[in-house]
Protein backbone atom coordinates (compact mmCIF):
# COMPACT_ATOMS: atom_id res chain seq x y z
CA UNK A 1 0.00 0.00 0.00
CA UNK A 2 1.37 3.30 -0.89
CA UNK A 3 2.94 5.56 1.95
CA UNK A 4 0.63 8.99 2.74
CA UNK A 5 2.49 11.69 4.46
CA UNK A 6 0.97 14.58 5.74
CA UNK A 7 -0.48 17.41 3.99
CA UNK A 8 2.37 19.53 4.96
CA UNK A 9 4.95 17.48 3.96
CA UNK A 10 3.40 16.88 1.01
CA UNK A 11 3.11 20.80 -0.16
CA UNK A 12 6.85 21.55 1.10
CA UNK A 13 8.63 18.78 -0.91
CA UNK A 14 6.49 19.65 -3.82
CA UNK A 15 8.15 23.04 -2.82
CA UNK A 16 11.27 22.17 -2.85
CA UNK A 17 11.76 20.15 -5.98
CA UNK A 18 8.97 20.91 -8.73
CA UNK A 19 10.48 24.54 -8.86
CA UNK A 20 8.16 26.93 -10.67
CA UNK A 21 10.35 27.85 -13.88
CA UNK A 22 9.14 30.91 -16.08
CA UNK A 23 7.69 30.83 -18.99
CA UNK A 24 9.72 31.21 -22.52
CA UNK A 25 7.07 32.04 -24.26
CA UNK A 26 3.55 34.51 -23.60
CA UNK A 27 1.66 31.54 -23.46
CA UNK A 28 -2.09 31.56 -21.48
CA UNK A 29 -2.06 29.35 -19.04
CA UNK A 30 -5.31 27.55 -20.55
CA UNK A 31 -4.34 27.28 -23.94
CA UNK A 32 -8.22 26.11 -24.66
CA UNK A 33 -9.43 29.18 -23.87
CA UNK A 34 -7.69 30.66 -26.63
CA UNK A 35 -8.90 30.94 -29.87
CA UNK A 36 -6.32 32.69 -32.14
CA UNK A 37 -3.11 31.34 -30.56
CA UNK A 38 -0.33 30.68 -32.53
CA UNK A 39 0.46 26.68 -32.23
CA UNK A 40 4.40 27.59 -32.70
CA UNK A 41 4.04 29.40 -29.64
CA UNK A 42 2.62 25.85 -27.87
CA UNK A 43 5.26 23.76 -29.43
CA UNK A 44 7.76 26.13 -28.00
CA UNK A 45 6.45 26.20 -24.52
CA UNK A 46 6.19 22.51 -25.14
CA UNK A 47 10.19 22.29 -25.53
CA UNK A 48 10.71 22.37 -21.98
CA UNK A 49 10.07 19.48 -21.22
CA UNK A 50 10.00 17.48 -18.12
CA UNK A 51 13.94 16.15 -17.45
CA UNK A 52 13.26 14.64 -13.79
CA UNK A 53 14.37 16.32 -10.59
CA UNK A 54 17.38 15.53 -8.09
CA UNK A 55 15.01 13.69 -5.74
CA UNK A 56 13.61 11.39 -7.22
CA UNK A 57 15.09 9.75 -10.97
CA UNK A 58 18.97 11.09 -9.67
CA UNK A 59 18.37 9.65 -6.53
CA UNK A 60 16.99 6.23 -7.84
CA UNK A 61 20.71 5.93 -9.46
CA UNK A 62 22.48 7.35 -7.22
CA UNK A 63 23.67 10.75 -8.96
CA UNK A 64 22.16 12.56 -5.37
CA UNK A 65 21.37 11.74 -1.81
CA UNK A 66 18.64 13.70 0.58
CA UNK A 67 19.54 11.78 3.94
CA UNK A 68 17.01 13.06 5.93
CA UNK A 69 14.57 10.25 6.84
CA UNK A 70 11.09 12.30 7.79
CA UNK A 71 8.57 14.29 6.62
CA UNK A 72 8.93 16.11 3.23
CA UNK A 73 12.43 15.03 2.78
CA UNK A 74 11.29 11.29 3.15
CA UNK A 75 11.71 9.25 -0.35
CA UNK A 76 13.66 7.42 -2.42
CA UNK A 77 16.45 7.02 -0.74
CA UNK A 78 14.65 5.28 2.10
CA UNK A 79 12.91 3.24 -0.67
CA UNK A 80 9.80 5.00 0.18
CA UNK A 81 6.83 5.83 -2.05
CA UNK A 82 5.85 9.19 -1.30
CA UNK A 83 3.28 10.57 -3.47
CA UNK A 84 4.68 14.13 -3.97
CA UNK A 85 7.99 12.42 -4.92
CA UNK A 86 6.72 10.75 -8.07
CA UNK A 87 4.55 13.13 -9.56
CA UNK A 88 6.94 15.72 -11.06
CA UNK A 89 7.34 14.05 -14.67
CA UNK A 90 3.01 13.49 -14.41
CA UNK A 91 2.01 16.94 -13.40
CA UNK A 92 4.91 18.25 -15.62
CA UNK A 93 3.47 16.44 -18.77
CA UNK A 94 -0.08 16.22 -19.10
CA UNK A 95 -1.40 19.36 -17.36
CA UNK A 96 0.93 21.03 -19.18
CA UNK A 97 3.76 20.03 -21.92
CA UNK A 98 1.36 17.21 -23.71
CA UNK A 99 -2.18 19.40 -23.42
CA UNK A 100 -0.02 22.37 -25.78
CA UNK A 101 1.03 19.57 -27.93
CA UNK A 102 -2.07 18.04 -28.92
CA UNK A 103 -3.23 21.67 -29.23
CA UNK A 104 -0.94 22.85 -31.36
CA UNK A 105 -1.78 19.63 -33.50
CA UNK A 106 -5.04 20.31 -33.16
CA UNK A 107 -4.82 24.03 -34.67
CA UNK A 108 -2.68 23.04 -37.60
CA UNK A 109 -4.48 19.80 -38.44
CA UNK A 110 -3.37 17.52 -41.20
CA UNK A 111 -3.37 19.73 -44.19
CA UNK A 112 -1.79 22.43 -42.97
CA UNK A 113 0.82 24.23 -45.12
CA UNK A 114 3.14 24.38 -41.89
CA UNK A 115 4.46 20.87 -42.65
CA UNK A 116 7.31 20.99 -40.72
CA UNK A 117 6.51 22.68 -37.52
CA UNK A 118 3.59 19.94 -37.55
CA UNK A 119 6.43 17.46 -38.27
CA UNK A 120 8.68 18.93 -35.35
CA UNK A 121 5.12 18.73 -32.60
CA UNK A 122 4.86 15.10 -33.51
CA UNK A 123 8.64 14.40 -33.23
CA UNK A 124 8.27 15.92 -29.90
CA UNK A 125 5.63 14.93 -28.77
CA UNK A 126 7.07 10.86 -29.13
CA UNK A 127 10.09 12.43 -26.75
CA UNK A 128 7.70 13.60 -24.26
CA UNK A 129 5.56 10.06 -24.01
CA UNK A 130 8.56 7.99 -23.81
CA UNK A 131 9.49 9.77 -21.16
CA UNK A 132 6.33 9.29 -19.34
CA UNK A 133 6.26 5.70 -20.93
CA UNK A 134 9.15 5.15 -19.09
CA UNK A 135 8.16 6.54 -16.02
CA UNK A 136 5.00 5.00 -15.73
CA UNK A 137 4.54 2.68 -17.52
CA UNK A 138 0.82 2.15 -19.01
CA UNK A 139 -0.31 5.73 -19.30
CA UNK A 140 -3.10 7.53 -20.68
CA UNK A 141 -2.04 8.13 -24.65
CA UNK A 142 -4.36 7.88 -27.35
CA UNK A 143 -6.95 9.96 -25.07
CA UNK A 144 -4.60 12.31 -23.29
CA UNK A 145 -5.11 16.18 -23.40
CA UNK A 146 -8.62 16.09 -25.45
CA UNK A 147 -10.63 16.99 -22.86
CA UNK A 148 -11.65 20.13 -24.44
CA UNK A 149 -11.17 18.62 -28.19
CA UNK A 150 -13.63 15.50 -27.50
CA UNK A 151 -14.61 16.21 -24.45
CA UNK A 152 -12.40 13.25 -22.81
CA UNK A 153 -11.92 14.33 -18.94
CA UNK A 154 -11.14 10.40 -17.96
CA UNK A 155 -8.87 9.29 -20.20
CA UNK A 156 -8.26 5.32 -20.76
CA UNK A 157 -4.62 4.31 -20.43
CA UNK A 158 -3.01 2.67 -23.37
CA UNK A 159 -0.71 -0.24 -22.95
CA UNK A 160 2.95 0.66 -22.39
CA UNK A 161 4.07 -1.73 -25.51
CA UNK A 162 1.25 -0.57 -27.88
CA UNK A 163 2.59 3.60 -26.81
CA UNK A 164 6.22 2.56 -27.99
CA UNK A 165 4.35 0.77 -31.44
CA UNK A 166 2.98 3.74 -32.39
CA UNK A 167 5.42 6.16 -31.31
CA UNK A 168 8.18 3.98 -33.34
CA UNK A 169 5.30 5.12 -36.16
CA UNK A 170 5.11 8.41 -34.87
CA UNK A 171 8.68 9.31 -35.54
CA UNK A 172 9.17 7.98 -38.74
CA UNK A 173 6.77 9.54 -40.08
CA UNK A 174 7.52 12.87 -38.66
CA UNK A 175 10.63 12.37 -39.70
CA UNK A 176 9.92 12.04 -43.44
CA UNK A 177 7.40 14.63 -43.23
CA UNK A 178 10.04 16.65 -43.14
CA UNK A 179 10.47 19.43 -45.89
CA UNK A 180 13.75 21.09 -46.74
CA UNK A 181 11.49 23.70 -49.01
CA UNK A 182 9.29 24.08 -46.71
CA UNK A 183 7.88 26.33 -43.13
CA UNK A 184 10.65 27.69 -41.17
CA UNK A 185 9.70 27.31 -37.58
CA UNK A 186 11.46 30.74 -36.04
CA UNK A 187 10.02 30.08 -32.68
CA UNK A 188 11.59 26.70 -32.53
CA UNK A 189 13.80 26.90 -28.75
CA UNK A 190 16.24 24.43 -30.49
CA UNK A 191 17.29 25.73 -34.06
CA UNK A 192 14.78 28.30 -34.08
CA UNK A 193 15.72 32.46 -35.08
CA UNK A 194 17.14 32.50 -31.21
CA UNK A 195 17.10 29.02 -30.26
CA UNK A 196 20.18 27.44 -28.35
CA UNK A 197 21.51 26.09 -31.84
CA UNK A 198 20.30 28.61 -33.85
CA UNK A 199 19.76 28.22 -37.83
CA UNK A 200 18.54 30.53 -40.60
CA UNK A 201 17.09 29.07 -43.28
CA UNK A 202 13.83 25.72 -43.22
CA UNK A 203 16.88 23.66 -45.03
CA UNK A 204 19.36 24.07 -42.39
CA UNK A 205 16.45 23.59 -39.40
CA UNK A 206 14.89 20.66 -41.18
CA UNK A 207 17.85 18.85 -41.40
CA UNK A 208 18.88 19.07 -37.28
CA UNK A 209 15.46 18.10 -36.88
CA UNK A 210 16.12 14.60 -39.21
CA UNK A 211 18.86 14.41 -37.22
CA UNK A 212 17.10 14.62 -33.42
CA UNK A 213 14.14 12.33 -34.65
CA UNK A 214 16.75 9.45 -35.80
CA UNK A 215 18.67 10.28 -32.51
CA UNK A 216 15.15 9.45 -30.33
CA UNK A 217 13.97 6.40 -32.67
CA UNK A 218 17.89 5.49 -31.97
CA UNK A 219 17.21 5.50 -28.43
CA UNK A 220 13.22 3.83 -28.59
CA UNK A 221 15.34 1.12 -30.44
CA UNK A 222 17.64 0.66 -27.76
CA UNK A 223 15.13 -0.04 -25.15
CA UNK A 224 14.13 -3.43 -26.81
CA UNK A 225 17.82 -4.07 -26.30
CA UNK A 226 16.81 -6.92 -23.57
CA UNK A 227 13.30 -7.98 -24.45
CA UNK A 228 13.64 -7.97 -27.87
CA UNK A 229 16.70 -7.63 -29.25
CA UNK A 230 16.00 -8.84 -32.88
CA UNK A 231 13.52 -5.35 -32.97
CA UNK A 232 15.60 -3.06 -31.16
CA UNK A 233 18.42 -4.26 -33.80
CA UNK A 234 15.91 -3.45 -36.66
CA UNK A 235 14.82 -0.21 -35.17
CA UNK A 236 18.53 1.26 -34.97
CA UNK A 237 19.28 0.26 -38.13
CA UNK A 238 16.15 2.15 -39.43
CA UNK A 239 17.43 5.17 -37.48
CA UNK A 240 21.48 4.74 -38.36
CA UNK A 241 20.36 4.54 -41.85
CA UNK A 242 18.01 7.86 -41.64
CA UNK A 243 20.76 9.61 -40.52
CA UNK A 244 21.57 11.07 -36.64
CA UNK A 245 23.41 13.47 -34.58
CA UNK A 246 26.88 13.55 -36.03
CA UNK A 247 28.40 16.53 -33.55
CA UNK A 248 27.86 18.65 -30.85
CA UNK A 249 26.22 21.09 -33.12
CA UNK A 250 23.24 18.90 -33.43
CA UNK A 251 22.51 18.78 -29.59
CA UNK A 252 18.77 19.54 -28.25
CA UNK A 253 18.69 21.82 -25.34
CA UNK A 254 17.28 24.58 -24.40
CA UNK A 255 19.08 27.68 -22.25
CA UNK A 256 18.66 29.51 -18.98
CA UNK A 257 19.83 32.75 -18.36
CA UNK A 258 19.88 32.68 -14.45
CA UNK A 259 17.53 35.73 -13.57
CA UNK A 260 14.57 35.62 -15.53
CA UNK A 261 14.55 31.80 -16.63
CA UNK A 262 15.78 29.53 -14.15
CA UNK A 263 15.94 25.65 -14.10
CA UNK A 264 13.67 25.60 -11.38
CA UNK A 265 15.12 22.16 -9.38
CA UNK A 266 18.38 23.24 -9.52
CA UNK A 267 16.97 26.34 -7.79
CA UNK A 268 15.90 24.04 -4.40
CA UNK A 269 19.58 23.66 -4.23
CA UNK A 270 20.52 26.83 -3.56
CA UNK A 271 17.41 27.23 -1.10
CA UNK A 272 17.48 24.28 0.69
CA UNK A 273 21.46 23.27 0.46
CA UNK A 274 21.64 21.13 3.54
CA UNK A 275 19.18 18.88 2.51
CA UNK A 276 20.99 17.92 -0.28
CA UNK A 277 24.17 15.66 -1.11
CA UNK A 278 26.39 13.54 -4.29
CA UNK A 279 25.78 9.75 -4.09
CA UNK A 280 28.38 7.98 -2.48
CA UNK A 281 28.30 5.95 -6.16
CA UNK A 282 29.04 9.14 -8.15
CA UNK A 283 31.37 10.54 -6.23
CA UNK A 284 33.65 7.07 -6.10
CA UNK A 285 33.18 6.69 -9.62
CA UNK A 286 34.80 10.48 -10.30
CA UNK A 287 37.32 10.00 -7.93
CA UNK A 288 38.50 6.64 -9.14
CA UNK A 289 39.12 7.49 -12.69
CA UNK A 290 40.12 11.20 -12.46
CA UNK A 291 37.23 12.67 -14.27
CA UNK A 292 37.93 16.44 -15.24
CA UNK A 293 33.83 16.46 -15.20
CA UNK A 294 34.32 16.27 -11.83
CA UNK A 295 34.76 19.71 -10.25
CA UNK A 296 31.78 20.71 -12.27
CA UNK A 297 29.77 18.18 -10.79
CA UNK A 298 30.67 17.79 -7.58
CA UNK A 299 31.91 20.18 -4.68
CA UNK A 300 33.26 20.47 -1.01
CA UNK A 301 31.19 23.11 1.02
CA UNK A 302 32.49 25.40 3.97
CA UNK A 303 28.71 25.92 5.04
CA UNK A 304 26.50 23.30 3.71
CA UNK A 305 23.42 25.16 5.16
CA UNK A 306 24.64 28.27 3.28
CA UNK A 307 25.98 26.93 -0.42
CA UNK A 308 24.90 29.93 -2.50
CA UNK A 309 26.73 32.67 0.11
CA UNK A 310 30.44 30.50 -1.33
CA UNK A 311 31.82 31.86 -4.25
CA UNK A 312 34.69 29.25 -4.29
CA UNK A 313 33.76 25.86 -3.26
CA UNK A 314 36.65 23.08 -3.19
CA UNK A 315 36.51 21.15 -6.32
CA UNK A 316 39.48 18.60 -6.02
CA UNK A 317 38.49 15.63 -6.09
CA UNK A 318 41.06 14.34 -3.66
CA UNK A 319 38.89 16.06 -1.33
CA UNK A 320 35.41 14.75 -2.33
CA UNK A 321 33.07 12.09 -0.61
CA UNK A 322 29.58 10.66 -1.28
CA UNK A 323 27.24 10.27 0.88
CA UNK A 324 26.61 6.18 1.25
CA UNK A 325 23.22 5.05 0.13
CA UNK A 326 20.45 4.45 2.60
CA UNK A 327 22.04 6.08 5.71
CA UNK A 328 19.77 8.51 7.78
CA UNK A 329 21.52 12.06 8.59
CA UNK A 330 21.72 10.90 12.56
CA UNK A 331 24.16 8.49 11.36
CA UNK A 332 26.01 10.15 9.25
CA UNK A 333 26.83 12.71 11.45
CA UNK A 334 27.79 9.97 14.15
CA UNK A 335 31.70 9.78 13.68
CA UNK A 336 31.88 6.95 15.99
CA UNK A 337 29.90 5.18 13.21
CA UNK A 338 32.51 5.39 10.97
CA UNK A 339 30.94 8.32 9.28
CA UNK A 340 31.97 12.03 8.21
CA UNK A 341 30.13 13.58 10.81
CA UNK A 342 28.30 17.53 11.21
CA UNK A 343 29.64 20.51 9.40
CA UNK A 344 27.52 23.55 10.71
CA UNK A 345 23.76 23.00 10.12
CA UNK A 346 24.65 20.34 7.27
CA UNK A 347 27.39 17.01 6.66
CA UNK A 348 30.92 16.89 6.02
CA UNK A 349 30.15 15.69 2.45
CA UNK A 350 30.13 16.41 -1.20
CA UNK A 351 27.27 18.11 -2.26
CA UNK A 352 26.11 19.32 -5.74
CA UNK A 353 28.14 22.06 -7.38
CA UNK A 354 25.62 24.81 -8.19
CA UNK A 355 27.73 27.26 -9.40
CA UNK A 356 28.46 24.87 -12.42
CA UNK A 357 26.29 21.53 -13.89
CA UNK A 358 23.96 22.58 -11.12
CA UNK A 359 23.48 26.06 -12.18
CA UNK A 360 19.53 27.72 -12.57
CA UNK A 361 21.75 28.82 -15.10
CA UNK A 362 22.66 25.68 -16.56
CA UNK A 363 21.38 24.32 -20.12
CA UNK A 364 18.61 21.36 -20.64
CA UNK A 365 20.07 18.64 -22.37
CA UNK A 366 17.46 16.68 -24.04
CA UNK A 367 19.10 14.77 -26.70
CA UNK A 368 22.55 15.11 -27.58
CA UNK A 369 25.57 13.52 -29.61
CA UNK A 370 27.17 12.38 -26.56
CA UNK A 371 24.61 10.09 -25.37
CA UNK A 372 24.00 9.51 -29.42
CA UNK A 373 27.46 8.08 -30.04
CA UNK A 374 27.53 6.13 -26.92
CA UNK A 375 24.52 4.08 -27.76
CA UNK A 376 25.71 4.06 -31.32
CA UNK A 377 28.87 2.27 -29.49
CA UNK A 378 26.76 -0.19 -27.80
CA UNK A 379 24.81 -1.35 -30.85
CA UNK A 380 27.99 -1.35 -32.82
CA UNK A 381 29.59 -3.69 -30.44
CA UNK A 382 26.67 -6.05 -30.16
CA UNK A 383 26.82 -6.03 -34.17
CA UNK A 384 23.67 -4.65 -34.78
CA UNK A 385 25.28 -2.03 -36.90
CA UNK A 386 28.64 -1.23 -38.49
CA UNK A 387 31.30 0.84 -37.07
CA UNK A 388 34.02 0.85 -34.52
CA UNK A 389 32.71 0.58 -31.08
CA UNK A 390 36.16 1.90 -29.38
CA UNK A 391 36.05 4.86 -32.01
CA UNK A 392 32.21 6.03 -31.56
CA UNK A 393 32.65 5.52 -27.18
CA UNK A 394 35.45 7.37 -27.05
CA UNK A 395 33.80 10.00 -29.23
CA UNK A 396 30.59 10.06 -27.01
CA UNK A 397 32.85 10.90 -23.72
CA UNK A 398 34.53 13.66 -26.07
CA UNK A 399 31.71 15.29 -26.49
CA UNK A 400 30.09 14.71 -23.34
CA UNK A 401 33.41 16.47 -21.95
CA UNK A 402 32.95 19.24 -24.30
CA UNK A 403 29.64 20.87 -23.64
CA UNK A 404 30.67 21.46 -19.81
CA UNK A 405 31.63 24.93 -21.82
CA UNK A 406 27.80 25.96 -21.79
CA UNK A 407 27.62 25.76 -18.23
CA UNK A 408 28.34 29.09 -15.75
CA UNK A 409 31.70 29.42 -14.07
CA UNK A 410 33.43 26.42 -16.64
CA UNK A 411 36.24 26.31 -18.68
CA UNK A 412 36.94 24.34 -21.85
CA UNK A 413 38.69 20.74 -20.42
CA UNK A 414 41.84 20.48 -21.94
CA UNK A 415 42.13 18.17 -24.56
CA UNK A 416 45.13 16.63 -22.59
CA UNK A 417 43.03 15.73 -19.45
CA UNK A 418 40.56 14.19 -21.60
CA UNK A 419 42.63 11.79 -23.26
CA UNK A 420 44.52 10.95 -20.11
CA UNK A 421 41.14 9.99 -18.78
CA UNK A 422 40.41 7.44 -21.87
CA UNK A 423 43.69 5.71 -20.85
CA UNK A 424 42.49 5.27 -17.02
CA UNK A 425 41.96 1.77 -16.41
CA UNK A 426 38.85 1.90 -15.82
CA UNK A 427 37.53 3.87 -18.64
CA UNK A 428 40.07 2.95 -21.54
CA UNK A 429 37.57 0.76 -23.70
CA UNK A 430 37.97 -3.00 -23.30
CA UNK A 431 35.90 -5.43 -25.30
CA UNK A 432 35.48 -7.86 -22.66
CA UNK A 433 34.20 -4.88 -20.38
CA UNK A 434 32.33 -2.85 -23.23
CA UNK A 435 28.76 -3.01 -22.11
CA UNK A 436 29.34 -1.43 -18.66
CA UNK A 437 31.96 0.78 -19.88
CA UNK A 438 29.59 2.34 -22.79
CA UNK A 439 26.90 2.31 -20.22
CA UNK A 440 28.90 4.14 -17.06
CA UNK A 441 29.34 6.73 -19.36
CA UNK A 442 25.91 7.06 -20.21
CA UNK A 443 25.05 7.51 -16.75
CA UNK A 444 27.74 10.14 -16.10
CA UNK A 445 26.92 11.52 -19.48
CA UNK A 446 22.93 12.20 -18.24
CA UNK A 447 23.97 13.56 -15.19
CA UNK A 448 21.40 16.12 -15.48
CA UNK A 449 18.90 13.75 -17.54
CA UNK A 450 17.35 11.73 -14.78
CA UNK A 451 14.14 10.24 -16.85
CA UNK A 452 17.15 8.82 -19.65
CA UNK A 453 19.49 8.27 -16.77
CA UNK A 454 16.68 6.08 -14.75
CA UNK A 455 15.12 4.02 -17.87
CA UNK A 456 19.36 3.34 -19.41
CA UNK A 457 20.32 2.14 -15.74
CA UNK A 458 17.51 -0.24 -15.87
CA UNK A 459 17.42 -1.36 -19.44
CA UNK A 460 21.60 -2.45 -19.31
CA UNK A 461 21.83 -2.78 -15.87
CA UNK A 462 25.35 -0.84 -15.91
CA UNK A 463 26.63 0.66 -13.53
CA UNK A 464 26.64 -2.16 -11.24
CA UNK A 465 25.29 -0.24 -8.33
CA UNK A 466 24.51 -1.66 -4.48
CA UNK A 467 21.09 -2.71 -3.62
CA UNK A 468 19.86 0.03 -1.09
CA UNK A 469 19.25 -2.03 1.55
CA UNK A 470 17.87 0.38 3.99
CA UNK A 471 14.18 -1.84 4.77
CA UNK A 472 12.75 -4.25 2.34
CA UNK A 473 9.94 -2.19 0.62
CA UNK A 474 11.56 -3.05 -2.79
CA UNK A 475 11.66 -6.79 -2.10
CA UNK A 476 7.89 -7.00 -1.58
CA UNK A 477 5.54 -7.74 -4.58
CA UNK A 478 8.52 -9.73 -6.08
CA UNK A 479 10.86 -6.81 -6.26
CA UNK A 480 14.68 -7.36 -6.53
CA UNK A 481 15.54 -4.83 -4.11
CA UNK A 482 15.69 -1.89 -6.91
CA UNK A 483 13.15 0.99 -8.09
CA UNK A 484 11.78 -0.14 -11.32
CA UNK A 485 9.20 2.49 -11.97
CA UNK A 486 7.15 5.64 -9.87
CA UNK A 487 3.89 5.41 -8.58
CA UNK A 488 0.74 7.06 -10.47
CA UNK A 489 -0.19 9.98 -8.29
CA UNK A 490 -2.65 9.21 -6.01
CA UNK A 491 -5.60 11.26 -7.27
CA UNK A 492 -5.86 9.32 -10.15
CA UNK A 493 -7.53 6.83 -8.11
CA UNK A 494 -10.26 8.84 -7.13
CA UNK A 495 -10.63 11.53 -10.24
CA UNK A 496 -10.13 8.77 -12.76
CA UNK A 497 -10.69 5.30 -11.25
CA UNK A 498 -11.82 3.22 -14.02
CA UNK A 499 -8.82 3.72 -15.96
CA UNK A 500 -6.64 4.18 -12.98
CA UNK A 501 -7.69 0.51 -11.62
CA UNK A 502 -7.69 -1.03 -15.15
CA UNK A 503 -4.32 -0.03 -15.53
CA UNK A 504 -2.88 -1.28 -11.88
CA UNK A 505 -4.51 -4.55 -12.77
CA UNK A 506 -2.75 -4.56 -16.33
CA UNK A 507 0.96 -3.67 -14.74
CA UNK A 508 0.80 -6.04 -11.45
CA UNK A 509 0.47 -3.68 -9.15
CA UNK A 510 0.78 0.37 -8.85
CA UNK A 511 4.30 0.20 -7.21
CA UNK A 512 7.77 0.96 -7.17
CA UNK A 513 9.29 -2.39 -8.34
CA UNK A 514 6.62 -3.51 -11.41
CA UNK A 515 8.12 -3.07 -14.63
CA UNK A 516 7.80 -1.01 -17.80
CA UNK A 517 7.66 -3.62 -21.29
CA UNK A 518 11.05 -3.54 -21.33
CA UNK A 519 11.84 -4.06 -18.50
CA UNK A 520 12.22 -7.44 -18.27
């Protein structure tokens, strides 16, 4: 039975890591309500989509750490299923992200002259429900955000499997939809007139967009990888051959300026600092290798309680440690225990560096080359296309390494330090190690991706993390110890019941350890 915390609880942790980011766009909050609005100006509101927050999808693979055992800070790392915890990515999408989207479809309709920004909403819009796919699991699709369209307030939920069918459709034929001659989408946050790769001409837009649609049916493909591998091989070779991300300049993401648009989780950070810690996991894995990511990640605190008032935390890794999984605060600031012990109101331990990656400055990622090439590496090696595995991982850590130039207070890593890291034992690439090499990466490489972070760690089972072992809420219901999926949110039960019960019969059971399709 799912855990209920108090109302209070509740509103503060929603609070503290849902965030309330400004809008990019003038966008009415009820889109419906609008008659004459522009549907480029929905897609583009639409771009920000819903990335996961530090306390829940980063703490489910141990990127982050909130060791505080009560009230609102109660949650995943206690193996708990708190309500407030795993709604982010729901409220995020459907209220919101996926109610614009199938408005803006709705406005241009099928023979509109606007072919491609039509093409780029559906191309989206598969991003945004495999996210939630992933999440979830079953989740209302076919049905979701018509309730003013055809009048559809209780949406049915669609079967996780039949989703990823259709979106597999989806994006192909979005993708060769596509028209070099035709609508250039200026609005566009990506490759738009101001967008965070900006082009100038349809041609030049159209062709980035090819290239992010291949790059997402690259990544649906992957997710067969264990159930189905004979699909997930067809499926990237479909995507290989359309053509995908070939360089940094053909990352998705979408910018922050720090004052007036924020990335609102990394925000609770700054507010609520000695909450807040690096995974022991993360922090071991940085050390151990001499990542130059590192001091961008990761930092050493005078005043835990009081991160934002430091201008110049200590970054050397020498000096860095993780909070272990699973252990309450009390402990940890025991040093008879074996532990770090108190530093002011806070720990003596690592937290996130939010002068850097964890900047309300800092860029999105949504989809980028990095994480392209590295699963481009994985389905080389398993010979499901052709190309040099060592070549295209060592090119996805490359990049990866280079785009810590868009975030505040960086510097470009020398090109020395990076290949110095490729030669560290554990990182040099090594056929007989190549699946949880390519796939380490991936995790460090979505450091601030936790819904592609939490579905990659669970579809190739790399890194090889620890079983939190704090009670055994994950071994009930025929768990193995390990968060497999969030909860629905609880009002679903009572607002839409039907569909809500149909669906908890159809997965086994609204909890933390069923499992997406894929997850097999």
């Amino acid at each position: 039975m799912k855990t209920i915390q108090y109302i209070l609880p509740i509103v503060l942790v929603c609070l503290l890591f849902q965030g309330c980011d400004e809008e990019f766009v003038e966008v009415n909050t009820n889109p419906y309500a609008v008659t004459e609005v522009d549907p480029a100006l929905l897609f583009a509101g639409a771009q920000r989509s819903h990335l996961g927050t530090w306390a829940a999808e980063h703490t489910i693979v141990q990127h982050f750490v909130i060791p505080y055992n009560a009230g609102a800070t109660l949650g995943f790392n206690f193996n708990e299923d708190i309500d407030g915890v795993n709604n982010p990515k729901w409220n995020d999408s459907y209220p919101s992200v996926i109610r614009n989207l199938v408005q803006a479809t709705d406005l241009l309709r099928e023979d509109t002259n606007r072919v491609n920004l039509l093409s780029m909403i559906r191309i989206w819009k598969a991003q945004v429900f495999m996210g939630v796919v992933d999440t979830y699991g079953d989740v209302p699709y076919s049905e979701a955000g018509k309730a003013v369209s055809d009048v559809v307030y209780f949406p049915s939920y669609d079967d996780d499997e039949a989703i990823y069918d259709d979106l597999h459709n989806e994006l192909t034929s979005a993708v060769a939809s596509l028209n070099a001659s035709g609508d250039f989408v200026s609005d566009d946050l990506f490759y738009g007139s101001n967008g965070s790769q900006a082009t100038t001409s349809a041609s030049a837009q159209v062709e980035k967009w090819r290239k992010l649609g291949n790059s997402l049916l690259l990544r649906l493909g992957m997710r067969y990888s264990k159930v189905n591998p004979s699909r997930a091989e067809s499926i990237v070779s479909e995507a290989v051959s359309g053509g995908v991300m070939t360089s940094n300049a053909d990352n998705a993401y979408v910018k922050y300026d720090g004052n007036v648009y924020t990335w609102g989780d990394n925000n609770q950070l700054r507010d609520f600092s000695f909450f807040n810690y690096a995974a022991e996991p993360l922090v071991d894995q940085l050390k151990s290798t001499n990542d130059p990511r590192g001091k961008y990640m990761i930092a050493m605190f005078e005043k835990p309680g009081e991160v934002a008032n430091e201008t110049n935390p200590n970054t050397d890794l020498d000096d860095q440690f993780g909070v272990p999984i699973g252990v309450e605060n009390i402990d940890l600031a025991n040093t008879s225990l074996g532990y770090r012990g108190a530093k002011g109101t806070g720990l003596d331990y690592s937290q996130i560096n939010i002068f850097a990656a964890a900047s309300p400055a800092a860029p999105a990622f949504y989809v980028t080359y990095g994480q392209t090439s590295l699963l481009l590496a994985e389905a080389a090696f398993r010979g499901w296309i052709s190309g040099n595995p060592e070549t295209l991982y060592e090119n996805g850590v490359r990049a990866n390494m280079d785009i810590y130039t868009l975030y505040p207070n960086t510097s470009p890593i020398p090109t020395a330090e990076v290949e110095a890291y490729l030669a560290e034992p554990e990182v040099a690439y090594d056929s007989a190690n190549a699946l949880e090499l390519i796939n380490t990466q991936y995790w460090l490489t979505n450091f601030r991706n936790g819904t592609e972070a939490f579905a990659n760690v669970r579809r190739s089972g790399f890194p090889d993390l620890e079983r939190n072992d704090f009670n055994d809420n994950l071994l009930a219901n025929g768990g193995d110890g390990f968060v497999h999926r969030m909860t629905y949110p609880d009002r679903e039960g009572s607002a839409n019941s039907d569909s809500y019960t149909a669906a908890v019969s159809a997965i086994g059971g609204d909890n933390l350890v069923s499992r997406v399709f894929w997850d097999n």
